[in-house]
PDB file of N, CA and C in Angstrom:
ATOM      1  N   UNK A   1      27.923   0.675  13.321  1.00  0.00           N
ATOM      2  CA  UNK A   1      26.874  -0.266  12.891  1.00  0.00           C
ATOM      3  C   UNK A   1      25.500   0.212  13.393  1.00  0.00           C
ATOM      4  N   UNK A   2      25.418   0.464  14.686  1.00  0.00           N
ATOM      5  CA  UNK A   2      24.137   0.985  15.457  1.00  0.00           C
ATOM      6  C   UNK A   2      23.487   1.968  14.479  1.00  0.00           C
ATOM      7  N   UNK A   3      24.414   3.003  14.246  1.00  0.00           N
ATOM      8  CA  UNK A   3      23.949   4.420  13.208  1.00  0.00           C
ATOM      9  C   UNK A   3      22.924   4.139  12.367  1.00  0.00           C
ATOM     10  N   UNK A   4      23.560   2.963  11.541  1.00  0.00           N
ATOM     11  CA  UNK A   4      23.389   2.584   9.783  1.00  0.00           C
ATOM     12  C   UNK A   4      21.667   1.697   9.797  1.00  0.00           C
ATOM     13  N   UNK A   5      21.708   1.262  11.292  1.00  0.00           N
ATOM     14  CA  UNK A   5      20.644   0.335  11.626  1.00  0.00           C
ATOM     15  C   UNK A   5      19.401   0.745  11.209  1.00  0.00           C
ATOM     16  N   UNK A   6      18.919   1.767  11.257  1.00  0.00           N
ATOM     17  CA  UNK A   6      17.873   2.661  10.679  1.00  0.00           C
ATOM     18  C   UNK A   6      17.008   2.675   9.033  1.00  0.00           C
ATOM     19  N   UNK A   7      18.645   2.688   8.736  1.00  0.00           N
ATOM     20  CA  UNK A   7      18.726   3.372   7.423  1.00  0.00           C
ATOM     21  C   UNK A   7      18.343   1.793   6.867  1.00  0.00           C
ATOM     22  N   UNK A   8      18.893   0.956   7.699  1.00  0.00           N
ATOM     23  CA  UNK A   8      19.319  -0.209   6.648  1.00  0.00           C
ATOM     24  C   UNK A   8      17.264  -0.987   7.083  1.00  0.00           C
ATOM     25  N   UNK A   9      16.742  -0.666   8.008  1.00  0.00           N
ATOM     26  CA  UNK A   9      15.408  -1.301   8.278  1.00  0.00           C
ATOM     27  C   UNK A   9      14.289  -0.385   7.328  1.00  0.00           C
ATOM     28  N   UNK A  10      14.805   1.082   6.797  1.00  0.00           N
ATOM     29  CA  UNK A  10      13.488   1.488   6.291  1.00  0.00           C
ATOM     30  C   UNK A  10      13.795   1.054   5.011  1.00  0.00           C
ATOM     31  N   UNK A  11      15.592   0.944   4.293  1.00  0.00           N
ATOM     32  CA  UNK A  11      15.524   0.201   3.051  1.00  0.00           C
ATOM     33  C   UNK A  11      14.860  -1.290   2.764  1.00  0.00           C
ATOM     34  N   UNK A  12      14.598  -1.920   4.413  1.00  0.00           N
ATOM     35  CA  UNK A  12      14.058  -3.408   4.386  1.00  0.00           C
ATOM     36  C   UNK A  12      13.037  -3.095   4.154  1.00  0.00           C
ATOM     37  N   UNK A  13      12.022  -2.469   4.796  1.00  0.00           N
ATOM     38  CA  UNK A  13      10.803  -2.552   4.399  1.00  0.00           C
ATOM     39  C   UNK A  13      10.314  -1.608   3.680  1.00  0.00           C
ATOM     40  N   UNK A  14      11.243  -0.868   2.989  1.00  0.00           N
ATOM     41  CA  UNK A  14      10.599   0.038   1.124  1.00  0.00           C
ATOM     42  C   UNK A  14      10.603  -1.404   0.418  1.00  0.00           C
ATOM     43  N   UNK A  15      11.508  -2.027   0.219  1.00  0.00           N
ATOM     44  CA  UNK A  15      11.951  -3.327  -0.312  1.00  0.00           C
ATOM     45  C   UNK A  15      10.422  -4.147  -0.476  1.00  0.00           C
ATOM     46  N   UNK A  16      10.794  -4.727   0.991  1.00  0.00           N
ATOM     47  CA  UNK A  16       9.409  -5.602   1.395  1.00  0.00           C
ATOM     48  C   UNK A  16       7.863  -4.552   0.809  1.00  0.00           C
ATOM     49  N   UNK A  17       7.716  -3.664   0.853  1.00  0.00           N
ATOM     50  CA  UNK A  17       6.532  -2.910   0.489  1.00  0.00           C
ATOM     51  C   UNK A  17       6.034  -3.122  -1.028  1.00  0.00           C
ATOM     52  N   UNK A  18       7.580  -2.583  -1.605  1.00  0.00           N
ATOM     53  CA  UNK A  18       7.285  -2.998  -3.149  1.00  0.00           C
ATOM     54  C   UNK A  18       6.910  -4.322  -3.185  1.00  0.00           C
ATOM     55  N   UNK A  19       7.923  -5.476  -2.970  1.00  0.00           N
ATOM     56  CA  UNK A  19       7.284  -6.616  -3.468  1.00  0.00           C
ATOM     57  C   UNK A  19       6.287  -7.222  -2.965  1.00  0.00           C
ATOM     58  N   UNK A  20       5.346  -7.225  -2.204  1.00  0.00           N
ATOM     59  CA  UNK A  20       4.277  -7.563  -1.721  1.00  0.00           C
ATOM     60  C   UNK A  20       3.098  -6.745  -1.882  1.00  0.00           C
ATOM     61  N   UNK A  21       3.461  -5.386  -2.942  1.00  0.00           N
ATOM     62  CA  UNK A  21       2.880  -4.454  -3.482  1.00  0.00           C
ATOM     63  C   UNK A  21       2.783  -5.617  -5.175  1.00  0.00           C
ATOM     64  N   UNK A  22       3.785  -5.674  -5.226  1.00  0.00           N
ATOM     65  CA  UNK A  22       3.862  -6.312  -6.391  1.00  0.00           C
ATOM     66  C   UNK A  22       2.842  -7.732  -6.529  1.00  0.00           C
ATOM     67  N   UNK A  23       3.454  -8.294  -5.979  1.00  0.00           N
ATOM     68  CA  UNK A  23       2.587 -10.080  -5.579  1.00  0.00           C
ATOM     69  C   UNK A  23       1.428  -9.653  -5.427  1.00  0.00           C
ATOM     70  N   UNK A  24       0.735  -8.842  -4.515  1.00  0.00           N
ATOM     71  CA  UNK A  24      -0.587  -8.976  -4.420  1.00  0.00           C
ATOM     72  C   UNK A  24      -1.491  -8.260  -5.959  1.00  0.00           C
ATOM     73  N   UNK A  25      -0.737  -7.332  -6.705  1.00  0.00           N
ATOM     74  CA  UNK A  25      -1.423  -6.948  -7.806  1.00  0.00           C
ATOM     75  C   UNK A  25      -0.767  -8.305  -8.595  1.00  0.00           C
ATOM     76  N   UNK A  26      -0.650  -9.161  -8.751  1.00  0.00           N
ATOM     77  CA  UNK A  26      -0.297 -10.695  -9.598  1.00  0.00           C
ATOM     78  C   UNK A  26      -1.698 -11.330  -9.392  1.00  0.00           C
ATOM     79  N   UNK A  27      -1.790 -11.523  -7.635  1.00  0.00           N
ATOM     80  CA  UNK A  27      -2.714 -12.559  -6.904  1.00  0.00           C
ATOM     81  C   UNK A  27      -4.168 -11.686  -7.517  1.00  0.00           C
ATOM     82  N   UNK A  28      -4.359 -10.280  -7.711  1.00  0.00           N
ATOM     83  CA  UNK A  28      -5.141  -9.411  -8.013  1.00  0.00           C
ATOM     84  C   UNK A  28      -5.534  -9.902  -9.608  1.00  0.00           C
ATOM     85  N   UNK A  29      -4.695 -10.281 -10.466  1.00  0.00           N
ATOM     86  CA  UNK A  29      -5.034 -10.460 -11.714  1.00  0.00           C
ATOM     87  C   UNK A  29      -5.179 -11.780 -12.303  1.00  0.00           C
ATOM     88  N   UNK A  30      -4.530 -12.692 -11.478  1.00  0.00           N
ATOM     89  CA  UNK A  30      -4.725 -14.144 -11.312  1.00  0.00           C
ATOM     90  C   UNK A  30      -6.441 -14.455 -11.396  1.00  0.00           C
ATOM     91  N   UNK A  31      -6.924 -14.128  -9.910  1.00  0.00           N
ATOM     92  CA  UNK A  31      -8.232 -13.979  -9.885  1.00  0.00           C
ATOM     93  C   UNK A  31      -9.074 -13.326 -10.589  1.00  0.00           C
ATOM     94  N   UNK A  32      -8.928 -12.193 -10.951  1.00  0.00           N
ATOM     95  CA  UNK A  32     -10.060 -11.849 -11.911  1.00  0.00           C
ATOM     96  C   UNK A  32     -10.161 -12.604 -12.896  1.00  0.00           C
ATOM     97  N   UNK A  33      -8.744 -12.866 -13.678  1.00  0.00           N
ATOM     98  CA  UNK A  33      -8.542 -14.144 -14.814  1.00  0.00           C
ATOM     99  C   UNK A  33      -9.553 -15.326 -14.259  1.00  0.00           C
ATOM    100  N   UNK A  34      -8.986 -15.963 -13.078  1.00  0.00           N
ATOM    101  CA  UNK A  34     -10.087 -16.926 -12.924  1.00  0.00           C
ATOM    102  C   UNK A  34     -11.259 -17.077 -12.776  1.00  0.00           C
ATOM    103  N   UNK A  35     -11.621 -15.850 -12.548  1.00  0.00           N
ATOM    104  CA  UNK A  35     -13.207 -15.637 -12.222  1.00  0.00           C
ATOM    105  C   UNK A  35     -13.850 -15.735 -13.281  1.00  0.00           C
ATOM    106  N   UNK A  36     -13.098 -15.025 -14.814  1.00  0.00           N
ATOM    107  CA  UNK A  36     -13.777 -14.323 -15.836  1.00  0.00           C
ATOM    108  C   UNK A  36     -13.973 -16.021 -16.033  1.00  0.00           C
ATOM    109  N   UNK A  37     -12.677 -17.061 -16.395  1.00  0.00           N
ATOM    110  CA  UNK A  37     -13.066 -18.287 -16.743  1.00  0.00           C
ATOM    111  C   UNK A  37     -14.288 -19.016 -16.213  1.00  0.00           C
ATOM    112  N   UNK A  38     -14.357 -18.764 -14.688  1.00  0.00           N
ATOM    113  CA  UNK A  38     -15.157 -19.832 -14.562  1.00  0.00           C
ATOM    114  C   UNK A  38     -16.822 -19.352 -14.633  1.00  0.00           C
ATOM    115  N   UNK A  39     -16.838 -18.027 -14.685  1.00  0.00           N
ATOM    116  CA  UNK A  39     -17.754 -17.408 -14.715  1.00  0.00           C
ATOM    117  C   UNK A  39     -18.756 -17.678 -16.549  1.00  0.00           C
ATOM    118  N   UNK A  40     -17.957 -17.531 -17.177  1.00  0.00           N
ATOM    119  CA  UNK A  40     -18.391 -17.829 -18.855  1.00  0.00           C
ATOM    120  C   UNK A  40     -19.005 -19.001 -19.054  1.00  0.00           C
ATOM    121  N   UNK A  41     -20.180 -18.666 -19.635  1.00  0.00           N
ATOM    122  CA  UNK A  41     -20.741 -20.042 -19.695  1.00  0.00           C
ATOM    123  C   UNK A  41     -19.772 -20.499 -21.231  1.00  0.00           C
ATOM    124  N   UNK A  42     -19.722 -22.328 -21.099  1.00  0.00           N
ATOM    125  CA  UNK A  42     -19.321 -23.189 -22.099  1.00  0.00           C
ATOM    126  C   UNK A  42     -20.878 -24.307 -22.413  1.00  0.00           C
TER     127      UNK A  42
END
């Protein structure tokens, strides 16, 4: 088990990297979306 411990923490955080790689380019396009809205005049 000790061995594998390694292997199994850099697969946790490739994991964790992508998806919080991911989410923040969402939170990234969310906002510009909202900006462009509130930014436009009506």
């Amino acid at each position: 088990m000790k061995a594998n411990v390694p292997y199994l923490v850099a697969a946790y955080l490739g994991t964790a990297a992508l998806y919080g790689g991911y989410l923040l380019r969402l939170l990234r396009q969310e906002r510009r979306l909202r900006g462009r809205d509130r930014g436009s005049p009506r």
